[in-house]
N, C-alpha and C. Protein backbone atom coordinates (compact mmCIF):
# COMPACT_ATOMS: atom_id res chain seq x y z
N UNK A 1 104.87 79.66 87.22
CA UNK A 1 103.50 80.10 87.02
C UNK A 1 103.27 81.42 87.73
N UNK A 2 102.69 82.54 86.90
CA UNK A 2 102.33 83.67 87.68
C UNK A 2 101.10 83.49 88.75
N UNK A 3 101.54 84.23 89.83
CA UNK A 3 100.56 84.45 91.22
C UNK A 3 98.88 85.06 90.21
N UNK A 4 97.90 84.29 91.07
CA UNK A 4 96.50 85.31 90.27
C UNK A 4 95.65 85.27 91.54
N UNK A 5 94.76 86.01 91.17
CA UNK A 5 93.88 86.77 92.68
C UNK A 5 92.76 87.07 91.70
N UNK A 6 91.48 86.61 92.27
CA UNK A 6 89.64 86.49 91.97
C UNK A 6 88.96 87.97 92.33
N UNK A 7 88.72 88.58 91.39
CA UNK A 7 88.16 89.68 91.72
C UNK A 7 86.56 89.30 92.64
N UNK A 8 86.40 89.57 94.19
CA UNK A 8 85.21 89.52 94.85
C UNK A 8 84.42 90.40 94.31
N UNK A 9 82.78 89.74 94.59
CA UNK A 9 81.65 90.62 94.37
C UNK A 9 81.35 92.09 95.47
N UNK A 10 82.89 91.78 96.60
CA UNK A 10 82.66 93.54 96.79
C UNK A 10 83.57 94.06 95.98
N UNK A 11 84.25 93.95 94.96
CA UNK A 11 85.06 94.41 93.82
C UNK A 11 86.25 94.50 94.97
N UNK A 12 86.99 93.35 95.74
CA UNK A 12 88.35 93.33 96.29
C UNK A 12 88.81 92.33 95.78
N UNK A 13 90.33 92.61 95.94
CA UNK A 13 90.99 91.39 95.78
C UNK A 13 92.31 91.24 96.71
N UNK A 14 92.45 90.19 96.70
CA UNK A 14 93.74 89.48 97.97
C UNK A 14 94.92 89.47 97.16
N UNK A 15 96.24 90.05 97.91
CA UNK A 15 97.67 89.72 96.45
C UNK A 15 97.90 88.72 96.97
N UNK A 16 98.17 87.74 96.38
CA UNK A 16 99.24 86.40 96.95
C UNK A 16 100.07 87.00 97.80
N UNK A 17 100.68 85.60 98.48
CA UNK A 17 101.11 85.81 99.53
C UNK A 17 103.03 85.82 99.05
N UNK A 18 103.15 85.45 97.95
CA UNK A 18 104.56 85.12 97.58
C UNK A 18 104.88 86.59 97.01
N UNK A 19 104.15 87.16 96.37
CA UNK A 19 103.81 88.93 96.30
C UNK A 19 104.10 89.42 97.55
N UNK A 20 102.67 89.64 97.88
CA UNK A 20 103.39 90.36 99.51
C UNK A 20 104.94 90.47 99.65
N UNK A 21 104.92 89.05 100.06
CA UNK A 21 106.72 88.38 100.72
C UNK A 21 107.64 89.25 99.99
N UNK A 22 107.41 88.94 98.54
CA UNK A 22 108.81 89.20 97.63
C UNK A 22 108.95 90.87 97.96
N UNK A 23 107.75 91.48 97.77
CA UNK A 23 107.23 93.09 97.66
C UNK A 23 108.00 93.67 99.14
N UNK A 24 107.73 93.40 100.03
CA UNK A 24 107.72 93.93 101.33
C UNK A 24 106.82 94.63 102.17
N UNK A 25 105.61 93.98 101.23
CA UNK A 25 103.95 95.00 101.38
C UNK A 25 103.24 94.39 102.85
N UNK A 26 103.00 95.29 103.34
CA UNK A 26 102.07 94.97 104.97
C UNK A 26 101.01 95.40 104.62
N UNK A 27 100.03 95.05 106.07
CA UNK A 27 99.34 94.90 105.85
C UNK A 27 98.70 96.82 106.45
N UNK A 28 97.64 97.14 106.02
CA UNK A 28 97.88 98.72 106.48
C UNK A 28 98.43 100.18 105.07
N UNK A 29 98.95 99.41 104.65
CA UNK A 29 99.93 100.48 103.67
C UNK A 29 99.54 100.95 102.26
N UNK A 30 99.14 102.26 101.92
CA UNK A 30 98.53 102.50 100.98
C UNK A 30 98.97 102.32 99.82
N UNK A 31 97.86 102.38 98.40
CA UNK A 31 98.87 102.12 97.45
C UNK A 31 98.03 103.11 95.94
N UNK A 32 98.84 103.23 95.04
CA UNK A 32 98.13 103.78 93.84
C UNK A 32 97.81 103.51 92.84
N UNK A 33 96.88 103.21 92.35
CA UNK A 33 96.44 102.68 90.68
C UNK A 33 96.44 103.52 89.88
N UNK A 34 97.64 102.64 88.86
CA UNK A 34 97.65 103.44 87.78
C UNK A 34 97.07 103.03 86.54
N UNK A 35 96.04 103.52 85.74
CA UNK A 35 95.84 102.56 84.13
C UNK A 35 96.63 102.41 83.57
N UNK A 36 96.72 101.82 83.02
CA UNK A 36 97.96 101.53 81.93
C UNK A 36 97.48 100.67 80.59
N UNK A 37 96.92 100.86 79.81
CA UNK A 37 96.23 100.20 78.80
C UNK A 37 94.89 99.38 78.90
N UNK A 38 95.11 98.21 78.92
CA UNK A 38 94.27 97.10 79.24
C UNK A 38 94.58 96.83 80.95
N UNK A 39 95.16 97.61 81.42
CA UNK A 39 95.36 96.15 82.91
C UNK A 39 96.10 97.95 83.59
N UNK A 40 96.26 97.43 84.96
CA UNK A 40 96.74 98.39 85.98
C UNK A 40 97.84 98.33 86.51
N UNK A 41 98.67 99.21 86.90
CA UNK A 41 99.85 99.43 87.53
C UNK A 41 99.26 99.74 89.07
N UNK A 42 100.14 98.75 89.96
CA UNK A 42 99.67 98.60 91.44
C UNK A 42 100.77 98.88 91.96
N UNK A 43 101.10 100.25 92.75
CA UNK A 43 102.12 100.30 93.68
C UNK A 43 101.95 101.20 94.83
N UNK A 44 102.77 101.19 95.43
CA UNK A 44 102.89 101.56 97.10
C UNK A 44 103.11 103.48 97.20
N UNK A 45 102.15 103.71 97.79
CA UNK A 45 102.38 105.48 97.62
C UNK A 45 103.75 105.36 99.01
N UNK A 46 104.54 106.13 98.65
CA UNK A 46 105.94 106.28 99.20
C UNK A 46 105.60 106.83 100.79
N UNK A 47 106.37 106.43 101.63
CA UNK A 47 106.42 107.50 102.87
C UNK A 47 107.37 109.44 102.20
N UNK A 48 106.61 110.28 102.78
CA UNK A 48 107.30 111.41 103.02
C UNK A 48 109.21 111.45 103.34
N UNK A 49 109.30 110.36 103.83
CA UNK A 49 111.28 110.61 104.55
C UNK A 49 111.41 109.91 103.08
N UNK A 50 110.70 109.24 102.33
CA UNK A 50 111.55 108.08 101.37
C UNK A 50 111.67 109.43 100.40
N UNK A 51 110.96 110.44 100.10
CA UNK A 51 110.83 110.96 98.87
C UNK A 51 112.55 112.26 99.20
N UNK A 52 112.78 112.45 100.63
CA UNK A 52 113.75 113.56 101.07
C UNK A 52 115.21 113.18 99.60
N UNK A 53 115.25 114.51 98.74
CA UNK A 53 116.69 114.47 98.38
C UNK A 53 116.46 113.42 97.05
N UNK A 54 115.04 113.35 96.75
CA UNK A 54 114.93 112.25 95.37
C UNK A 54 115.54 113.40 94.30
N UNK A 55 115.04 114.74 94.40
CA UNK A 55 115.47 115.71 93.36
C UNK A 55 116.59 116.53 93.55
N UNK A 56 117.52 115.84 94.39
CA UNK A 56 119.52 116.66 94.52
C UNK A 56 119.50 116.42 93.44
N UNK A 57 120.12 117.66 92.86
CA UNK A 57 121.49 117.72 92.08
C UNK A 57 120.34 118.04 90.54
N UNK A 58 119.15 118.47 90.39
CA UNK A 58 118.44 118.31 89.88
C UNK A 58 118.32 119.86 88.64
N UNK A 59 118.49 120.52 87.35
CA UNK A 59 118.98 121.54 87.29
C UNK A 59 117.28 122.34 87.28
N UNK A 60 116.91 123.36 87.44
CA UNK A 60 115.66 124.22 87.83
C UNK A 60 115.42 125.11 86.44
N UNK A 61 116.54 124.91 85.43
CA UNK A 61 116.41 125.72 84.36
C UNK A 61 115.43 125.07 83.12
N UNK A 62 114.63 125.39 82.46
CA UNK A 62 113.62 125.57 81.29
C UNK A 62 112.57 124.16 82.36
N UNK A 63 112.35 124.65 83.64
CA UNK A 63 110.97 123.88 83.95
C UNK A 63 109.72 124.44 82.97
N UNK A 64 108.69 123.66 83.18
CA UNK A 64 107.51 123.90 82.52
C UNK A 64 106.51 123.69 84.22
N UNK A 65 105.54 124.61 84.30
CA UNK A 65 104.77 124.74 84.99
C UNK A 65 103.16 124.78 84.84
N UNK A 66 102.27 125.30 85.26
CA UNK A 66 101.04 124.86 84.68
C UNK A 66 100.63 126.01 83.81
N UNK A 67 101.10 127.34 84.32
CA UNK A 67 101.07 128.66 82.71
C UNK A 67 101.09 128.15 81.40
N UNK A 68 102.29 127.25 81.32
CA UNK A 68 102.83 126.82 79.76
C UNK A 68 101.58 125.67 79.26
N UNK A 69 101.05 125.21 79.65
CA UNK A 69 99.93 124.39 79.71
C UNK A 69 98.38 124.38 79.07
N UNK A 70 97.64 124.01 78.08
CA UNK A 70 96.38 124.36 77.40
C UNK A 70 95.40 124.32 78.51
């Protein structure tokens, strides 16, 4: 059975606790909503050291920037 959580009348909600666990989510730690159709994408905005070296090896040729852009 999937984990579910009651949206409160201050518009919060609690994740289960088997979430948390599985996730590695504390308590403190920010996170970002994303829409995604009908329902939301819930995840953890990254620390700064996690993001070091995500783009090695990455090639810099035919980027698009915000010029190319309407």
């Amino acid at each position: 059975m999937a984990a579910t959580a009651t949206l409160s009348s201050k518009f919060q909600i609690s994740i289960p606790k088997v979430i948390r666990d599985e996730q590695h989510w504390e308590a403190g730690q920010e996170f970002v909503f994303i829409p995604k159709g009908a329902g939301v994408l819930v995840m953890p905005v990254p620390e700064l050291e996690e993001l070091a070296g995500i783009a090695k090896g990455a090639s810099k040729a035919n980027f698009r920037d915000r010029k190319d852009r309407y």
